[in-house]
C-alpha atoms as a PDB file:
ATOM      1  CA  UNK A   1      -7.906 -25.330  14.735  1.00  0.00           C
ATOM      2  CA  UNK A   2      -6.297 -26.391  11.434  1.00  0.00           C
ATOM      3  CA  UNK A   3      -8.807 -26.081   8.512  1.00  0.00           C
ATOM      4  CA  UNK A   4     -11.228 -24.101  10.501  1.00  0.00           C
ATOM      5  CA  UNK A   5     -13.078 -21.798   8.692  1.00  0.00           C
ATOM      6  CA  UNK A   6     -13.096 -18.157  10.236  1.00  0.00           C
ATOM      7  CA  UNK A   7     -15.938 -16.184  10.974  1.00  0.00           C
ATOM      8  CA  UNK A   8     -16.660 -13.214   9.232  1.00  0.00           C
ATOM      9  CA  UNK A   9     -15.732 -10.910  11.827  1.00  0.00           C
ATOM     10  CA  UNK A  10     -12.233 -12.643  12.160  1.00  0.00           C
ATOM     11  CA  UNK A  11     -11.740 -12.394   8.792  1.00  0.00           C
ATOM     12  CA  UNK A  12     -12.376  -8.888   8.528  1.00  0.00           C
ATOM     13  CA  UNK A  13      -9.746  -8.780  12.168  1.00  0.00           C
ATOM     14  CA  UNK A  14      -7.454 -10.509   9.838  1.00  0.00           C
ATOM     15  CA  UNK A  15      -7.443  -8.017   7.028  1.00  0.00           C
ATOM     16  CA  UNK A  16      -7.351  -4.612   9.213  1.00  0.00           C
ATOM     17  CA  UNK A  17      -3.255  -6.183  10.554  1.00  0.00           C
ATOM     18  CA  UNK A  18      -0.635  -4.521   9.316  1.00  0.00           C
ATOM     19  CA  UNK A  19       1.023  -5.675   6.079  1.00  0.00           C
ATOM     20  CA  UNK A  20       3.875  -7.130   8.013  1.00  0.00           C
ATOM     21  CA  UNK A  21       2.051  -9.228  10.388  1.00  0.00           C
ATOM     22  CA  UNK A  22      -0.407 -10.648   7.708  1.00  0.00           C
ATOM     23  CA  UNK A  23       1.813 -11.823   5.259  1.00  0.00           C
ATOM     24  CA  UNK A  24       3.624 -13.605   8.486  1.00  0.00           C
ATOM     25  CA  UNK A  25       0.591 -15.325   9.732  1.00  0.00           C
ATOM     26  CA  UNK A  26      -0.250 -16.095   5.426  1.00  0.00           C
ATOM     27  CA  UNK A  27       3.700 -17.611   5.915  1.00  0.00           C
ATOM     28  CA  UNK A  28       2.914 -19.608   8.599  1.00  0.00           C
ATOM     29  CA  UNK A  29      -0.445 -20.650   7.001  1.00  0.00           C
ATOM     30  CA  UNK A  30      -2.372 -19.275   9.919  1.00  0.00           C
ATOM     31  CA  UNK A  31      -4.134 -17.243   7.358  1.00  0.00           C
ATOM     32  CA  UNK A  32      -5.090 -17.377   3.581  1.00  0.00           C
ATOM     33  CA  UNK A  33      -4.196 -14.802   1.450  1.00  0.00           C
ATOM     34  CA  UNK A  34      -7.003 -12.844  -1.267  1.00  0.00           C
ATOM     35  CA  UNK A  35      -5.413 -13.463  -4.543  1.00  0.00           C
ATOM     36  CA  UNK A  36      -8.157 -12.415  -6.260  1.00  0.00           C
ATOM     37  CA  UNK A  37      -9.638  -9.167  -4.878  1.00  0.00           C
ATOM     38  CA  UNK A  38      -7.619  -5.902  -5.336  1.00  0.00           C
ATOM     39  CA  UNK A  39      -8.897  -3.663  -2.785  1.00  0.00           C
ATOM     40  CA  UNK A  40      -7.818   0.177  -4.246  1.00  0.00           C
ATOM     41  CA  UNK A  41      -5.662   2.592  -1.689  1.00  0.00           C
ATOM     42  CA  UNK A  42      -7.352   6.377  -0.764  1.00  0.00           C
ATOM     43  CA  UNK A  43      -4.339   7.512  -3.212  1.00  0.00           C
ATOM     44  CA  UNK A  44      -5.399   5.324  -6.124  1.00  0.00           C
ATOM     45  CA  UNK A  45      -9.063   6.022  -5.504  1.00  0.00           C
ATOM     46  CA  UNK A  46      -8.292   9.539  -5.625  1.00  0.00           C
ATOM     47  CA  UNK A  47      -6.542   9.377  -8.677  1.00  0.00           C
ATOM     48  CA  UNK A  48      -9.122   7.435 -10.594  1.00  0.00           C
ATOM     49  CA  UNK A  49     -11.517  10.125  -9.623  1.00  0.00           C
ATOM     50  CA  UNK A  50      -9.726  12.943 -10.369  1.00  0.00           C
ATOM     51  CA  UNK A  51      -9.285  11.109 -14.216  1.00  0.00           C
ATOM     52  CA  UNK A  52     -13.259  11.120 -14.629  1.00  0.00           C
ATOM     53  CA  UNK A  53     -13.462  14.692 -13.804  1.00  0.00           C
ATOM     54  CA  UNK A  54     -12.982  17.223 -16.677  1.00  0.00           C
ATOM     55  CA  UNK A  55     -14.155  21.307 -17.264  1.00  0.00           C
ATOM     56  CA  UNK A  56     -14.612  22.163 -13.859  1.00  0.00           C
ATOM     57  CA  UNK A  57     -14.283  25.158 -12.447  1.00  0.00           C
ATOM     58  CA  UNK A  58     -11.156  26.445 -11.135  1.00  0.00           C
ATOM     59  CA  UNK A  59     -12.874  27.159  -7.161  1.00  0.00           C
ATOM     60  CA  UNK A  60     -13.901  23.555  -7.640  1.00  0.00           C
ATOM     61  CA  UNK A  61     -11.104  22.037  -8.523  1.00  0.00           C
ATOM     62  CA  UNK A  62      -9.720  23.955  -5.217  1.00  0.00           C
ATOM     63  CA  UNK A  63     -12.012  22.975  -3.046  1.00  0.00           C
ATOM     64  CA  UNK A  64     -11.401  19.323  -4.391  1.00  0.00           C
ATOM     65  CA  UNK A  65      -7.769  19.426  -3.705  1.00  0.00           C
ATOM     66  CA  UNK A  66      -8.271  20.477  -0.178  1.00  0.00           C
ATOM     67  CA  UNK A  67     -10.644  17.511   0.378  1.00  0.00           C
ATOM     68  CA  UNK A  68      -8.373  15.039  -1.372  1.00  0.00           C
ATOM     69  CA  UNK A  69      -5.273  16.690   0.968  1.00  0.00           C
ATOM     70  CA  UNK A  70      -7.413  16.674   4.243  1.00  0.00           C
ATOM     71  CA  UNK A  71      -8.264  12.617   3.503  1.00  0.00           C
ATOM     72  CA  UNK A  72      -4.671  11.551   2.876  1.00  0.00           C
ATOM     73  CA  UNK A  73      -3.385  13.497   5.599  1.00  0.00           C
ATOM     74  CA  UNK A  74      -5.932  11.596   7.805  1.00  0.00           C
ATOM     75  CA  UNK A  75      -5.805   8.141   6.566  1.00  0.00           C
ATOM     76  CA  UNK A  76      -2.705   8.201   4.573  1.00  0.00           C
ATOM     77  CA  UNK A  77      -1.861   6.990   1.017  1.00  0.00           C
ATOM     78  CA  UNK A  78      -1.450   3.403   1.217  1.00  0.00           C
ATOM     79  CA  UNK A  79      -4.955   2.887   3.692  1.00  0.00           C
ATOM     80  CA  UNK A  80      -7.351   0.309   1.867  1.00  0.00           C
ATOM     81  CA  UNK A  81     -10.566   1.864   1.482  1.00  0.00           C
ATOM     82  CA  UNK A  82     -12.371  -1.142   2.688  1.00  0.00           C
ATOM     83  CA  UNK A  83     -10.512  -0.697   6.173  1.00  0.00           C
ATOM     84  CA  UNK A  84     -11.170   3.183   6.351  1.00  0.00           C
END
């Protein structure tokens, strides 16, 4: 199976593995790593948001907090959003 390409679908299998299995199958060269795309976390997505917003209201910024509290609660911090 050595320089097979994968299928879409297994690539996608291959990025939803833990952290610790994928970089051991990038180790053993079962798998390439994406150098170049830097897929954001929930946390970091969250953040950049919350940096574009500015003057709103203090029931809104709330209700925001909530939201932002309920997804990382769910998901977690460190969850790519292109796996949620």
């Amino acid at each position: 199976m050595t320089g097979t390409r994968l299928s879409n679908r297994d690539v996608l299998r291959a990025e939803s593995l833990p952290l610790e299995l994928r970089k051991k199958l990038i180790a053993s060269k079962l798998i390439q790593a994406k150098l170049d795309e830097k897929v954001p976390t929930i946390s970091q997505l969250i953040e950049q948001y919350k940096a574009t917003r500015s003057g709103i209201k203090a029931k809104s910024a709330e209700v925001e907090k909530r939201y932002f509290a309920y997804l990382l609660e769910y998901f977690g911090g460190d969850k790519r959003i292109d796996l949620m």
